[in-house]
Protein backbone atom coordinates (compact mmCIF):
# COMPACT_ATOMS: atom_id res chain seq x y z
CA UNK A 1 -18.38 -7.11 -17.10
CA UNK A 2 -17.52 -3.37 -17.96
CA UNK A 3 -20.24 -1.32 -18.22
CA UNK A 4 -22.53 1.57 -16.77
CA UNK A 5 -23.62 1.48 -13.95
CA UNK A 6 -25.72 4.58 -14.06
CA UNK A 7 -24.55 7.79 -12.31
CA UNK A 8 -24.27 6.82 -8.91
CA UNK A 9 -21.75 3.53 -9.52
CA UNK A 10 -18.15 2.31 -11.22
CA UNK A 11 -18.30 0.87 -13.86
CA UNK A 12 -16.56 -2.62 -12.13
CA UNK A 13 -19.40 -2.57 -9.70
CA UNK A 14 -20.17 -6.30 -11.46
CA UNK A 15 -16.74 -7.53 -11.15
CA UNK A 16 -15.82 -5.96 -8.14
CA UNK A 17 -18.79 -7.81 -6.30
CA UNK A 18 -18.90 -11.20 -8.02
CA UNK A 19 -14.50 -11.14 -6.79
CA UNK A 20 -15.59 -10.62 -3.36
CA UNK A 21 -18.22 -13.02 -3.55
CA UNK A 22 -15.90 -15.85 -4.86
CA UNK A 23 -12.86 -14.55 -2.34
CA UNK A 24 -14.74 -14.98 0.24
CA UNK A 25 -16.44 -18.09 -0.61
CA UNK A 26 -13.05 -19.53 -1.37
CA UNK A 27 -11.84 -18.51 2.11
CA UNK A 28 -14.58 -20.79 3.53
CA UNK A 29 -13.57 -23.80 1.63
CA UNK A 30 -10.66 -26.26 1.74
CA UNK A 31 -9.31 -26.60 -1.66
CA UNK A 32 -10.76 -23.67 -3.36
CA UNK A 33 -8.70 -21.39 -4.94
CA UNK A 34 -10.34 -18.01 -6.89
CA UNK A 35 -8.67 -17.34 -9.94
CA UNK A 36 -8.36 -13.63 -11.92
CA UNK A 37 -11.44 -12.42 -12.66
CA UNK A 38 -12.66 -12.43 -16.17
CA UNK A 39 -13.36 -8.35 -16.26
CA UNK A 40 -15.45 -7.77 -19.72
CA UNK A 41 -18.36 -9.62 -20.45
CA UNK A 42 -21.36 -9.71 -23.34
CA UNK A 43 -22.33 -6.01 -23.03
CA UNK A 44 -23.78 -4.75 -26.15
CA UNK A 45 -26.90 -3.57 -24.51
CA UNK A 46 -24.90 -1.01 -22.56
CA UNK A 47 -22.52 0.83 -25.26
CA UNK A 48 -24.29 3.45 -25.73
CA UNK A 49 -23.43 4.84 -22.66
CA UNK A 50 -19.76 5.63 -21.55
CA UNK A 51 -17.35 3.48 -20.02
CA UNK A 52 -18.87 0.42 -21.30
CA UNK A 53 -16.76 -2.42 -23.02
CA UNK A 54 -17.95 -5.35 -24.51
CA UNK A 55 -16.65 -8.74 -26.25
CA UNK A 56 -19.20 -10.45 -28.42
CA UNK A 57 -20.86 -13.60 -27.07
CA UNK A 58 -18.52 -16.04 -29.75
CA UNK A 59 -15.07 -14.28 -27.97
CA UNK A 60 -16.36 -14.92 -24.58
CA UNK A 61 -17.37 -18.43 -24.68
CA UNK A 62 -14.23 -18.54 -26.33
CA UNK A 63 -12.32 -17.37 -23.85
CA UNK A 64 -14.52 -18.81 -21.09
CA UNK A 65 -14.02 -22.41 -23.16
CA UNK A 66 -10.20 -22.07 -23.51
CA UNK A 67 -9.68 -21.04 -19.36
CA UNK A 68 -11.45 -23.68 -18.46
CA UNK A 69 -9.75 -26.05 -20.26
CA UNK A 70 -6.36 -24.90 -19.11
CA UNK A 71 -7.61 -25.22 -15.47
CA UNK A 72 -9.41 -28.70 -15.85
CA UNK A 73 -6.15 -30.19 -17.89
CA UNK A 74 -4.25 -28.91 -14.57
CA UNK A 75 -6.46 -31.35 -12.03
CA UNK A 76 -9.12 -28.63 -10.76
CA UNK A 77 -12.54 -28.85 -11.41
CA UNK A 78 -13.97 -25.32 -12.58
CA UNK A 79 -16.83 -23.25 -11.54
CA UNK A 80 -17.77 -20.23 -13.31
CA UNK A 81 -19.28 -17.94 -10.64
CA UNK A 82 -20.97 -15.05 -12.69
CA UNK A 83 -22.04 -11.47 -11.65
CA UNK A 84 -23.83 -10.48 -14.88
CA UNK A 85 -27.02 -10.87 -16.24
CA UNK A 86 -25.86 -10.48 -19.89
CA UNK A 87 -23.39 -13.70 -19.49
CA UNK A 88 -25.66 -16.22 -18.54
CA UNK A 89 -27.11 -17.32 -22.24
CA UNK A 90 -23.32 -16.98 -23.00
CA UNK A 91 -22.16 -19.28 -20.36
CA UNK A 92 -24.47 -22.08 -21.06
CA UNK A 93 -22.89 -22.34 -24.31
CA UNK A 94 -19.62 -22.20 -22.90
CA UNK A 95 -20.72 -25.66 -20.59
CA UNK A 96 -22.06 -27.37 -23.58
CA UNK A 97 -18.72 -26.67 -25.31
CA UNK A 98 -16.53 -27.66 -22.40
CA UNK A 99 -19.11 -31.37 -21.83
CA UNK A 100 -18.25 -31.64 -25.63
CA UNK A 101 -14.74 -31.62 -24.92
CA UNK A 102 -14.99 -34.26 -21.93
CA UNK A 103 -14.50 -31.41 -19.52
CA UNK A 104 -16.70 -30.74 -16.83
CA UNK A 105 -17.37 -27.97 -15.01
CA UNK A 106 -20.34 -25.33 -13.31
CA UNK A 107 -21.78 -21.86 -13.28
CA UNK A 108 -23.96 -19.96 -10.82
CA UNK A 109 -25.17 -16.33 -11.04
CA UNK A 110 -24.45 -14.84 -7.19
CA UNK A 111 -27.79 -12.92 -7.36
CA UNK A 112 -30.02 -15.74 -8.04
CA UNK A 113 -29.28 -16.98 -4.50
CA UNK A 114 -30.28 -13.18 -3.73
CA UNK A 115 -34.29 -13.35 -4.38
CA UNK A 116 -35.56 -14.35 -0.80
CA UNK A 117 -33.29 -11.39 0.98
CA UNK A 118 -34.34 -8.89 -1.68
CA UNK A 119 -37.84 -9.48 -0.70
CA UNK A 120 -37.48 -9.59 3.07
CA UNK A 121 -35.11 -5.99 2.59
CA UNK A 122 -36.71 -4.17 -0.44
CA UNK A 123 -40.09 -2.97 -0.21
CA UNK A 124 -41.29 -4.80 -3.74
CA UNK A 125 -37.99 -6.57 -4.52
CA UNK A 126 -39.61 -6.92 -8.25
CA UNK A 127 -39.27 -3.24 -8.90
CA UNK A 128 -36.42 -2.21 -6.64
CA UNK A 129 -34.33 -5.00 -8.42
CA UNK A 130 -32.64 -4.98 -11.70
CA UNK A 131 -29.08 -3.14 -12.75
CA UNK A 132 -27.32 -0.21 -10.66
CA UNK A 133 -30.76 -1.13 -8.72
CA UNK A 134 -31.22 -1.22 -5.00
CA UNK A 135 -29.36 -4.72 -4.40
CA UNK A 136 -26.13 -3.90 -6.44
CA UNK A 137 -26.58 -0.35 -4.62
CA UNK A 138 -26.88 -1.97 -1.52
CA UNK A 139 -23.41 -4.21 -1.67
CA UNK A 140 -21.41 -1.46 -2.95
CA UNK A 141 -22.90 0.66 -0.05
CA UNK A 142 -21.55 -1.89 2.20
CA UNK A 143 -18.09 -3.41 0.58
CA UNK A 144 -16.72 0.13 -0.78
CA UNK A 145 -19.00 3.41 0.10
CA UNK A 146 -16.20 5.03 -1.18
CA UNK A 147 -17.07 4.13 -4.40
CA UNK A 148 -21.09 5.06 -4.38
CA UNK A 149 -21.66 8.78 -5.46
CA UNK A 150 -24.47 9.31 -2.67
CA UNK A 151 -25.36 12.75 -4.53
CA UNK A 152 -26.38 11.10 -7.84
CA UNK A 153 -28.57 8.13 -7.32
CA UNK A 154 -31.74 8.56 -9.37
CA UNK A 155 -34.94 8.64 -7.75
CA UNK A 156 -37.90 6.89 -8.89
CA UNK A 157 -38.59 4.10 -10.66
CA UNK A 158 -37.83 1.65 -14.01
CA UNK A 159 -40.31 3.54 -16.61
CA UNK A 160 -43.21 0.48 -17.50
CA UNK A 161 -41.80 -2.06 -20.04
CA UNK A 162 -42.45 -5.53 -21.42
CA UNK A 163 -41.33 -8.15 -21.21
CA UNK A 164 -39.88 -6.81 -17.25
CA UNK A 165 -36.31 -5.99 -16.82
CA UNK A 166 -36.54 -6.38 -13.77
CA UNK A 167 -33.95 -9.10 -11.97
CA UNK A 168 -36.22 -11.47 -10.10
CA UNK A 169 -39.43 -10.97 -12.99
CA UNK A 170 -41.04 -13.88 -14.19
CA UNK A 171 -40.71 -13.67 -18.27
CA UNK A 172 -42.82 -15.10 -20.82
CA UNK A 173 -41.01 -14.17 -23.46
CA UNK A 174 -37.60 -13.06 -24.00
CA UNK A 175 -36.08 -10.17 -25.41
CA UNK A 176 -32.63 -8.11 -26.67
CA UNK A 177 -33.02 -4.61 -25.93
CA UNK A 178 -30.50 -1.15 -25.03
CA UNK A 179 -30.81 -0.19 -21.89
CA UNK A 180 -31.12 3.33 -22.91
CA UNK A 181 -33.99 2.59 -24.84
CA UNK A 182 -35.16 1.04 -20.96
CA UNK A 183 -34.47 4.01 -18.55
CA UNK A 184 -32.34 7.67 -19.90
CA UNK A 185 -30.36 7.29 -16.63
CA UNK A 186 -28.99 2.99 -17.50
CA UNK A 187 -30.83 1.98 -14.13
CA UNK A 188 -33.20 -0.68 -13.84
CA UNK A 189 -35.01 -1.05 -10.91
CA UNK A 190 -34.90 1.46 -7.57
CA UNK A 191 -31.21 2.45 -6.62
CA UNK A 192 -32.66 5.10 -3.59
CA UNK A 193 -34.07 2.23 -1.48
CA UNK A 194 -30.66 0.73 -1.19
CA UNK A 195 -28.83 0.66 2.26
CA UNK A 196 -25.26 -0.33 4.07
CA UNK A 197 -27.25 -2.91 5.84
CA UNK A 198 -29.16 -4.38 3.24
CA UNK A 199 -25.98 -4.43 1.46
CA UNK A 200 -24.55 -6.57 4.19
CA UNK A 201 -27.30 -9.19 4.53
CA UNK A 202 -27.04 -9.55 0.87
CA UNK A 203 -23.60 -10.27 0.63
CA UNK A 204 -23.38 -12.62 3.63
CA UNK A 205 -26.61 -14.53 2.11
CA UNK A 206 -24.71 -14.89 -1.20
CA UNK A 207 -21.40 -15.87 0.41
CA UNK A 208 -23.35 -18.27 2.76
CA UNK A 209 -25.59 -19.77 -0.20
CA UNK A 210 -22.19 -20.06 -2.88
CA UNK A 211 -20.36 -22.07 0.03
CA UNK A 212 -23.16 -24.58 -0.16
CA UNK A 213 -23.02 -24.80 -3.69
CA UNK A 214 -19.85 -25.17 -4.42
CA UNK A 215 -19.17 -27.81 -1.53
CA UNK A 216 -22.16 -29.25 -3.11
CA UNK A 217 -20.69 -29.36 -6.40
CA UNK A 218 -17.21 -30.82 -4.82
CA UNK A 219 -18.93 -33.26 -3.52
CA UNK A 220 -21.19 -34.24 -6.65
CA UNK A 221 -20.15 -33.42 -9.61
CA UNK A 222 -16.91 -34.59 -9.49
């Protein structure tokens, strides 16, 4: 995706991590190859702050359905490794459209692998834990501080909601909403709890946990 990140992170902070994610994953592997990242994603919740860009959730299935096919009529088997929250609904569809088609193929979110870690480095991963929050904080801290604007991470908290934003929450009912309409700043969760090292565990976990899924999926879904 490319979108806000609140004040404190680029706008590719999604991209930026789910490519080294993959990169490395694929450096682990025999046989893997990573291929250009995808770099907008379904992002309407975001536009109304700046920097955000968007494609609505027909174009990218679209898209997703039409690279996938080009890759799978080639010999390779794709996996859709996904660094967004908005994308995942989106995705699904994409799968059904490719199994449709006789194509197979598989997604994973890297931050679902992330919910153990969170908890052992975030003191309550629930609230620390959502977008521009103290994991995606975290990573960028550690893969390009560089990038992190140290002077303008928000303090304090997500303001209460329902159903939770929050990543790792526990939802019994879902819901479309503007971030803005969330938190002023575009943050969900607690950015000023994030660290370098943190960062690092969290990245190694996900690389560690995606090279077991996607040997796993070489191995089974073939």
């Amino acid at each position: 995706s490319l979108e806000q990140h609140g004040p404190h992170l680029p706008i590719g902070t999604d991209t930026l991590i789910v490519q080294a994610v993959a990169n490395s994953i694929a450096e682990r592997l025999e046989g893997v190859l990573v291929a250009e990242p995808l770099p907008y994603g379904c992002s309407w919740h975001h536009t109304r702050f700046s920097g955000t860009a968007t494609l609505r959730p027909s174009t990218f299935i679209a898209i997703l359905v039409d690279v996938c096919r080009s890759f799978s009529d080639m010999g390779f088997f794709p996996i859709i490794v996904n660094g967004h929250g908005g994308n995942r609904a989106p995705i699904d569809v994409a799968l059904i459209e490719l199994a449709e088609s006789e194509r197979r193929a598989a997604a994973f979110t890297y931050f679902d692998l992330l919910e153990q870690v969170a908890h052992e480095a975030f003191e309550s991963a629930e609230g620390a834990t959502g977008h521009a929050c103290a994991l995606e904080t975290s990573m960028a801290q550690f893969l390009w501080p560089q990038l992190v604007n140290a002077s303008a991470v928000p303090s304090g908290n997500t303001p209460k909601t329902w159903p939770d934003p929050h990543m790792f929450a526990r939802k019994d009912v879902s819901v479309v909403r503007r971030f803005d309409e969330i938190n002023p700043t575009g943050v969900i969760g607690r950015p000023s709890g994030a660290s370098p090292d943190a960062g690092r565990r969290l990245f190694e976990t996900a690389v560690e946990r995606g090279v077991e899924l996607v040997d796993k999926i070489a191995r089974e879904l073939k």
